[in-house]
PDB file of N, CA and C in Angstrom:
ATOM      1  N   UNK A   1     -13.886 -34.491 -10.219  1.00  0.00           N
ATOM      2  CA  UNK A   1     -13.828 -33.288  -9.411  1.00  0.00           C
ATOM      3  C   UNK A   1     -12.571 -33.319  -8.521  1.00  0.00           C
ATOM      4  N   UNK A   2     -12.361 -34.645  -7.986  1.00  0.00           N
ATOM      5  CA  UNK A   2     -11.313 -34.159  -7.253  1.00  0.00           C
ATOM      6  C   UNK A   2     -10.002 -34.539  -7.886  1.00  0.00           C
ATOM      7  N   UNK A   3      -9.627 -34.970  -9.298  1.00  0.00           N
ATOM      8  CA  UNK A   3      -8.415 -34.400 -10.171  1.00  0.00           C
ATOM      9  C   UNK A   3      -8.642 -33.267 -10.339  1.00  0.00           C
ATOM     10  N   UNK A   4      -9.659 -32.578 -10.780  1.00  0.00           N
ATOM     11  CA  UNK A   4      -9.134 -31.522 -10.854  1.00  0.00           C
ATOM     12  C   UNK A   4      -8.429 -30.093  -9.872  1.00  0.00           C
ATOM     13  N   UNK A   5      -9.354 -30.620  -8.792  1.00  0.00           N
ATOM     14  CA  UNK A   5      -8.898 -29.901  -7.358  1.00  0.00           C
ATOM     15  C   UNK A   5      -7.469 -30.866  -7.061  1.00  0.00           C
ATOM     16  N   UNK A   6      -7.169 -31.792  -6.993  1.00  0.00           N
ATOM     17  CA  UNK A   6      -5.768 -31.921  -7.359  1.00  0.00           C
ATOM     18  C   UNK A   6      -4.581 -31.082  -7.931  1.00  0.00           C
ATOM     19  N   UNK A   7      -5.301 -30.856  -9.396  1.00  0.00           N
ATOM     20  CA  UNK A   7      -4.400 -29.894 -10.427  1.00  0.00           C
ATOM     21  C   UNK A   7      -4.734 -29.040  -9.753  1.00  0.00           C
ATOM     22  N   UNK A   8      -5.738 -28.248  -9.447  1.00  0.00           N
ATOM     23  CA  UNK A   8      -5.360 -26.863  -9.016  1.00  0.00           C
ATOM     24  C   UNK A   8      -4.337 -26.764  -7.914  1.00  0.00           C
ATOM     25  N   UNK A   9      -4.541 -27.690  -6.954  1.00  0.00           N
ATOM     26  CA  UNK A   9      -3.565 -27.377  -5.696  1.00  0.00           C
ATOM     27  C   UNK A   9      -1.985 -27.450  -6.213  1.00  0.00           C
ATOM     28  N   UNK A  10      -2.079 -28.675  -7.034  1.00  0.00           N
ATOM     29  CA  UNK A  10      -0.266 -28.698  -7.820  1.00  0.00           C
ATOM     30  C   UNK A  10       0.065 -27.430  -7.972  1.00  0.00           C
ATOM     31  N   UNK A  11      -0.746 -26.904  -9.350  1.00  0.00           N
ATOM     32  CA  UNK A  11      -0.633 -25.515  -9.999  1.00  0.00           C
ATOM     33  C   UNK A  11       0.280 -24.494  -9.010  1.00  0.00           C
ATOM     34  N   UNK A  12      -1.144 -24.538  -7.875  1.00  0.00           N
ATOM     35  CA  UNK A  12      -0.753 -23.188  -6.985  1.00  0.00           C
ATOM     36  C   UNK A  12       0.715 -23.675  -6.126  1.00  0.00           C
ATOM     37  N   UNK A  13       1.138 -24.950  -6.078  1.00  0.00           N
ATOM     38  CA  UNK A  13       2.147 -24.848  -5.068  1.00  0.00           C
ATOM     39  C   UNK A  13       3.534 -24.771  -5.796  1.00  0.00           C
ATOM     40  N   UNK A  14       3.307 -25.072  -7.392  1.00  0.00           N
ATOM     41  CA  UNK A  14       4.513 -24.927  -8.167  1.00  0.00           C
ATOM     42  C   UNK A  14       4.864 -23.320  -8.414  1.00  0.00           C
ATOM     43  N   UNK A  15       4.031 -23.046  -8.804  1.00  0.00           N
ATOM     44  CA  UNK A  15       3.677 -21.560  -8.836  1.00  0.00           C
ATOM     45  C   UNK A  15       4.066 -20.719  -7.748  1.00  0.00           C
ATOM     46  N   UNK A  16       4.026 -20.643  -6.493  1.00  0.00           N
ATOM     47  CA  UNK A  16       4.243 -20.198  -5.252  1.00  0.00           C
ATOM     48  C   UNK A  16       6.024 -20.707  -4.934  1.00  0.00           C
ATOM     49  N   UNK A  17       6.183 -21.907  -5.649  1.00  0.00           N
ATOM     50  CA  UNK A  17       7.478 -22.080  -5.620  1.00  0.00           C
ATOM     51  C   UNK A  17       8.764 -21.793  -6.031  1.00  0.00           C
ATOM     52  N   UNK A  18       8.648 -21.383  -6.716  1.00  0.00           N
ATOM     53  CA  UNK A  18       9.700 -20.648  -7.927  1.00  0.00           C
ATOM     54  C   UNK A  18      10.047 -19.110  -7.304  1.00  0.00           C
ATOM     55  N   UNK A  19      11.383 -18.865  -7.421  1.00  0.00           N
ATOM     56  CA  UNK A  19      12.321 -18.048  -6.419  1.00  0.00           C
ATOM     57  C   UNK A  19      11.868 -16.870  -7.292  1.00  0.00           C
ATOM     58  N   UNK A  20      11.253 -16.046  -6.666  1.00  0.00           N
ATOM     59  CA  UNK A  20      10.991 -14.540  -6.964  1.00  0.00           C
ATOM     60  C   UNK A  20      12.228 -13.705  -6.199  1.00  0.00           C
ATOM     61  N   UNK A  21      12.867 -13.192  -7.202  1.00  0.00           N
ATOM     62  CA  UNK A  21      13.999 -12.309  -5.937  1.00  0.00           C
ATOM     63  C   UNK A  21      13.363 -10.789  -6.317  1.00  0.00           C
ATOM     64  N   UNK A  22      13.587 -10.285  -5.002  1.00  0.00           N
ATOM     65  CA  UNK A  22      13.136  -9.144  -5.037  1.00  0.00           C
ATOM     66  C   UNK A  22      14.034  -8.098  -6.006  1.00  0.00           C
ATOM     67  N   UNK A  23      14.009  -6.932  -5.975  1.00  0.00           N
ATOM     68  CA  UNK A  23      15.102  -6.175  -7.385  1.00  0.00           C
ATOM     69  C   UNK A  23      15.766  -5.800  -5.805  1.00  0.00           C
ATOM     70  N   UNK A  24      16.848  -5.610  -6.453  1.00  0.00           N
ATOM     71  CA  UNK A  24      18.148  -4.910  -5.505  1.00  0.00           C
ATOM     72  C   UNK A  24      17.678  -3.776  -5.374  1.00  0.00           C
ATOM     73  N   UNK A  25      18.937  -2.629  -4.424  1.00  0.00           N
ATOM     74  CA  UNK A  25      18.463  -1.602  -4.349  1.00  0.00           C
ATOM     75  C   UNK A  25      19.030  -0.938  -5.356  1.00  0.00           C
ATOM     76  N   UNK A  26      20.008  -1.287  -5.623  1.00  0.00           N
ATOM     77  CA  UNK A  26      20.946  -0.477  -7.232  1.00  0.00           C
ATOM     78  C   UNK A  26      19.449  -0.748  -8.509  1.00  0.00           C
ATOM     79  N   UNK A  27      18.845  -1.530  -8.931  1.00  0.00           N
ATOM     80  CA  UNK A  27      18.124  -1.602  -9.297  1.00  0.00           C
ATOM     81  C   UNK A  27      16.767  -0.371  -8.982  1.00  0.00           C
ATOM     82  N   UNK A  28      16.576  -0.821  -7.933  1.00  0.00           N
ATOM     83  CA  UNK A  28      15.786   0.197  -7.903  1.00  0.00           C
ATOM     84  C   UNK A  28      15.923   1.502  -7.912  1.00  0.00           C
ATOM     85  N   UNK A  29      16.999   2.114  -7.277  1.00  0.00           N
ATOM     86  CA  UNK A  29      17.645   3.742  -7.644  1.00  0.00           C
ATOM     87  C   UNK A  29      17.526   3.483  -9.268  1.00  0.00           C
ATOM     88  N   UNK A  30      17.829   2.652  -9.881  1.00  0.00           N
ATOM     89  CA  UNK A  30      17.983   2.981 -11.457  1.00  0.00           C
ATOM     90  C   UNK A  30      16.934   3.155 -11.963  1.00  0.00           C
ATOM     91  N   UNK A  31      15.835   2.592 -11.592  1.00  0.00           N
ATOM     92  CA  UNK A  31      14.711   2.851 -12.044  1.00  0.00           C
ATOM     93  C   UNK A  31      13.761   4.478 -11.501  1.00  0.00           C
ATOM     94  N   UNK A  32      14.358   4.821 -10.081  1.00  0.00           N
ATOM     95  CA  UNK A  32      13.769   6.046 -10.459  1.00  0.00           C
ATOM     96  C   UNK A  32      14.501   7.063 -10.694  1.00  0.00           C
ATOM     97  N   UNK A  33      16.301   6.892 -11.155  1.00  0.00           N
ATOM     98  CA  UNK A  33      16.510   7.983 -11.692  1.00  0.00           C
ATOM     99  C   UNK A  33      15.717   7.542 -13.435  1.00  0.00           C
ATOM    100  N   UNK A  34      15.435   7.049 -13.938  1.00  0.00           N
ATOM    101  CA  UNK A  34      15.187   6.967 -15.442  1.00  0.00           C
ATOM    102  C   UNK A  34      13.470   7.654 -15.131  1.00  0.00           C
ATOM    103  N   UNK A  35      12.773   7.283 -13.957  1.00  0.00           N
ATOM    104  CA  UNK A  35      11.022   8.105 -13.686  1.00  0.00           C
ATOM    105  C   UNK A  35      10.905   9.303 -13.492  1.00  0.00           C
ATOM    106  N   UNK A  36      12.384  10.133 -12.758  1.00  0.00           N
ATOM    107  CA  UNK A  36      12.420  11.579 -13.022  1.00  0.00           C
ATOM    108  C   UNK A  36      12.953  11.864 -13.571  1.00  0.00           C
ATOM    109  N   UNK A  37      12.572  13.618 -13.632  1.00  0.00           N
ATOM    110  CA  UNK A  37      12.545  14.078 -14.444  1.00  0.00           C
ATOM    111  C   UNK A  37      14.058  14.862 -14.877  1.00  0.00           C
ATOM    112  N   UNK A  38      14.384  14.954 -15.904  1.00  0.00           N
ATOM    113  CA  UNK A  38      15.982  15.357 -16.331  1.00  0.00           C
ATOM    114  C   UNK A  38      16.386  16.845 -15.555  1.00  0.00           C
ATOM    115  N   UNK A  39      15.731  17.154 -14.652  1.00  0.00           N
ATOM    116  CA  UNK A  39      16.077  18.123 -13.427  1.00  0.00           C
ATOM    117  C   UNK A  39      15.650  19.413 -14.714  1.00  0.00           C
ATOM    118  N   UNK A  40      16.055  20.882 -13.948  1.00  0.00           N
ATOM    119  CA  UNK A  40      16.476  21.865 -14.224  1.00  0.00           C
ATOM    120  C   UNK A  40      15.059  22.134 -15.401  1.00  0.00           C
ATOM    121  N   UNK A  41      15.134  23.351 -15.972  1.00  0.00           N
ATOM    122  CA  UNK A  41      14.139  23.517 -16.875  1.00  0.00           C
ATOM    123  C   UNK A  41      13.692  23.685 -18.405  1.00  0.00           C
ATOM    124  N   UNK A  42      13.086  22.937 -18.888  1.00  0.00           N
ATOM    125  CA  UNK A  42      12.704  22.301 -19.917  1.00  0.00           C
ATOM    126  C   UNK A  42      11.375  23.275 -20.506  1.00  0.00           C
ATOM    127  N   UNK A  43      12.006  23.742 -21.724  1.00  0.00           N
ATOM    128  CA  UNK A  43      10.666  24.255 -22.417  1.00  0.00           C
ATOM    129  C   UNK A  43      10.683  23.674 -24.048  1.00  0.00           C
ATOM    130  N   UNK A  44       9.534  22.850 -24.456  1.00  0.00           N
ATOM    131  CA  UNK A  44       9.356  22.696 -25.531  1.00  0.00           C
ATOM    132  C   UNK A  44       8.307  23.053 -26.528  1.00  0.00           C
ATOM    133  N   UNK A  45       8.761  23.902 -27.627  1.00  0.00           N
ATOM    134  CA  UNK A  45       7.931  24.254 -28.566  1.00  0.00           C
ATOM    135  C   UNK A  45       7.798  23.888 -29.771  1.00  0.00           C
ATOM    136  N   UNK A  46       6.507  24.055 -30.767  1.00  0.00           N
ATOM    137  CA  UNK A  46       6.153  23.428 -31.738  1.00  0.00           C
ATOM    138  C   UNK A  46       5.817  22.075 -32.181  1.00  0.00           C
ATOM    139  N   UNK A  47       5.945  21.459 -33.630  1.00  0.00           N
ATOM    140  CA  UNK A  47       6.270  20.708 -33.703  1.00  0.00           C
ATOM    141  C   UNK A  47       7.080  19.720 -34.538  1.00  0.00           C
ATOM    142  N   UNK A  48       7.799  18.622 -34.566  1.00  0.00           N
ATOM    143  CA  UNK A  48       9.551  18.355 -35.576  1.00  0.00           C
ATOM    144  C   UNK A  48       9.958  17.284 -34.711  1.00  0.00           C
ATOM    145  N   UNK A  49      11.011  17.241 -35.036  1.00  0.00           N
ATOM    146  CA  UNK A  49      11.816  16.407 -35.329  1.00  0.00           C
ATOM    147  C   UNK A  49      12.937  15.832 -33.510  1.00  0.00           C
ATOM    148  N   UNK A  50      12.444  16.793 -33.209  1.00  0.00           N
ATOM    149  CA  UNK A  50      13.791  16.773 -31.639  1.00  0.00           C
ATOM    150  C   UNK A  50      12.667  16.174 -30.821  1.00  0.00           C
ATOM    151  N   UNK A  51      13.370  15.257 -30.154  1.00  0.00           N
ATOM    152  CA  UNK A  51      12.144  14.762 -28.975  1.00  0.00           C
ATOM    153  C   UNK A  51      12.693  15.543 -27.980  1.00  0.00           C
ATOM    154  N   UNK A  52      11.434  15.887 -26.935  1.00  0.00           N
ATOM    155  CA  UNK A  52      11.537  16.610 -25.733  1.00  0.00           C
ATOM    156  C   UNK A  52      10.467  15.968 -24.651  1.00  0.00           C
ATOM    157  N   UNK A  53      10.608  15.325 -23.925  1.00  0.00           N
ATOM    158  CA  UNK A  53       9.904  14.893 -22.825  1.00  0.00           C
ATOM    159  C   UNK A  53       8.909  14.242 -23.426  1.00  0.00           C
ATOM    160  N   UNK A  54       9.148  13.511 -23.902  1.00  0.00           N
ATOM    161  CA  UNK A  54       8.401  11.984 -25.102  1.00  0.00           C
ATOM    162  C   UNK A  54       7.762  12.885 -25.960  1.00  0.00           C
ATOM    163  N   UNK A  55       8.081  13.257 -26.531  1.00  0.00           N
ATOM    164  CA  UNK A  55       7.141  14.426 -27.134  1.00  0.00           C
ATOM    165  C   UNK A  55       8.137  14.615 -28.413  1.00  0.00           C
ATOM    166  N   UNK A  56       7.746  14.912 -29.920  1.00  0.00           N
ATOM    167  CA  UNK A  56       8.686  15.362 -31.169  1.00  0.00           C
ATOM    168  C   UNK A  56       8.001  16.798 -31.103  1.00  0.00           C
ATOM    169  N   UNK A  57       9.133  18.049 -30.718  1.00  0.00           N
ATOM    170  CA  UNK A  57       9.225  19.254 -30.643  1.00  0.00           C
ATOM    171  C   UNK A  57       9.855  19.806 -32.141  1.00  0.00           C
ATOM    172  N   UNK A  58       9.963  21.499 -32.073  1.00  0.00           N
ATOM    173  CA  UNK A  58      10.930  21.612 -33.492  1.00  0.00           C
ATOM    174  C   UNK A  58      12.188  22.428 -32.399  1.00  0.00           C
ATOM    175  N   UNK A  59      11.465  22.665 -30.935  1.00  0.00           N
ATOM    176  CA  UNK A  59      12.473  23.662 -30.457  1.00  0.00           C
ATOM    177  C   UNK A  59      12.558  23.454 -29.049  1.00  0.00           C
ATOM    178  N   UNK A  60      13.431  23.127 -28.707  1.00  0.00           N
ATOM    179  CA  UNK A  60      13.785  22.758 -27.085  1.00  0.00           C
ATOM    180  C   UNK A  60      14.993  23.390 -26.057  1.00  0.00           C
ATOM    181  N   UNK A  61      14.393  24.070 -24.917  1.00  0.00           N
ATOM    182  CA  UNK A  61      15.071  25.005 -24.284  1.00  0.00           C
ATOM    183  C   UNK A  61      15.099  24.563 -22.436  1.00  0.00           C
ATOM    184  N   UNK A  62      16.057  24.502 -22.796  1.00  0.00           N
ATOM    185  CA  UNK A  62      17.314  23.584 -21.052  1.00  0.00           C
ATOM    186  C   UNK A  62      17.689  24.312 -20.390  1.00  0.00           C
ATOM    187  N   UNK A  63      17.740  24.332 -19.116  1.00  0.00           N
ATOM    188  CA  UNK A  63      19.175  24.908 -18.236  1.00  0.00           C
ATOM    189  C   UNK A  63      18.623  26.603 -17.712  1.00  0.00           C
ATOM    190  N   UNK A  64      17.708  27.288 -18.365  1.00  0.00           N
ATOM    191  CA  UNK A  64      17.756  29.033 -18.623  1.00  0.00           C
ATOM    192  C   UNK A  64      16.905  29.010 -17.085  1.00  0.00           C
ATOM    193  N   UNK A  65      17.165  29.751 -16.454  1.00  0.00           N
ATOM    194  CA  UNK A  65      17.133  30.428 -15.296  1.00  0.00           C
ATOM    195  C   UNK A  65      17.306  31.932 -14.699  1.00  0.00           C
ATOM    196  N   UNK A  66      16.409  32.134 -13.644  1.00  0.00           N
ATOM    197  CA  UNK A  66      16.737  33.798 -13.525  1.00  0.00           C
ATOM    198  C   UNK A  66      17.568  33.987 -12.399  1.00  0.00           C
ATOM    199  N   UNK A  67      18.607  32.900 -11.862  1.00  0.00           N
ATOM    200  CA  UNK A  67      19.105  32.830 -10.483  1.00  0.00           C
ATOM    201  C   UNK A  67      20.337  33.510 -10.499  1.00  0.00           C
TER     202      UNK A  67
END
């Protein structure tokens, strides 16, 4: 019993030891420009061959606005 509560305590202090670096902040901006969304407006119809917002569409429509 108490090797093994031994090993566990090793375990946890090797484990706890090892350099976790946090992500940068360039890192992280990169990651949420890739989580939003490609701005402006997106309509996708049917279905084919063009991907549109993870999605295989046959017809995909960008940019159209009434401004």
């Amino acid at each position: 019993m108490v090797i093994c509560a031994m090993g566990m305590v090793g375990f946890y202090q090797v484990h706890n030891a090892t350099d976790k670096q946090p992500l940068s902040d360039l890192a992280l901006e990169n990651i949420n420009a890739l989580a939003r969304d490609e701005g402006g407006n997106v309509r996708c119809y049917g279905y084919g061959n063009i991907e549109c917002l993870g999605r295989r569409v046959e017809m995909r429509f960008t940019g159209f606005s009434l401004d």
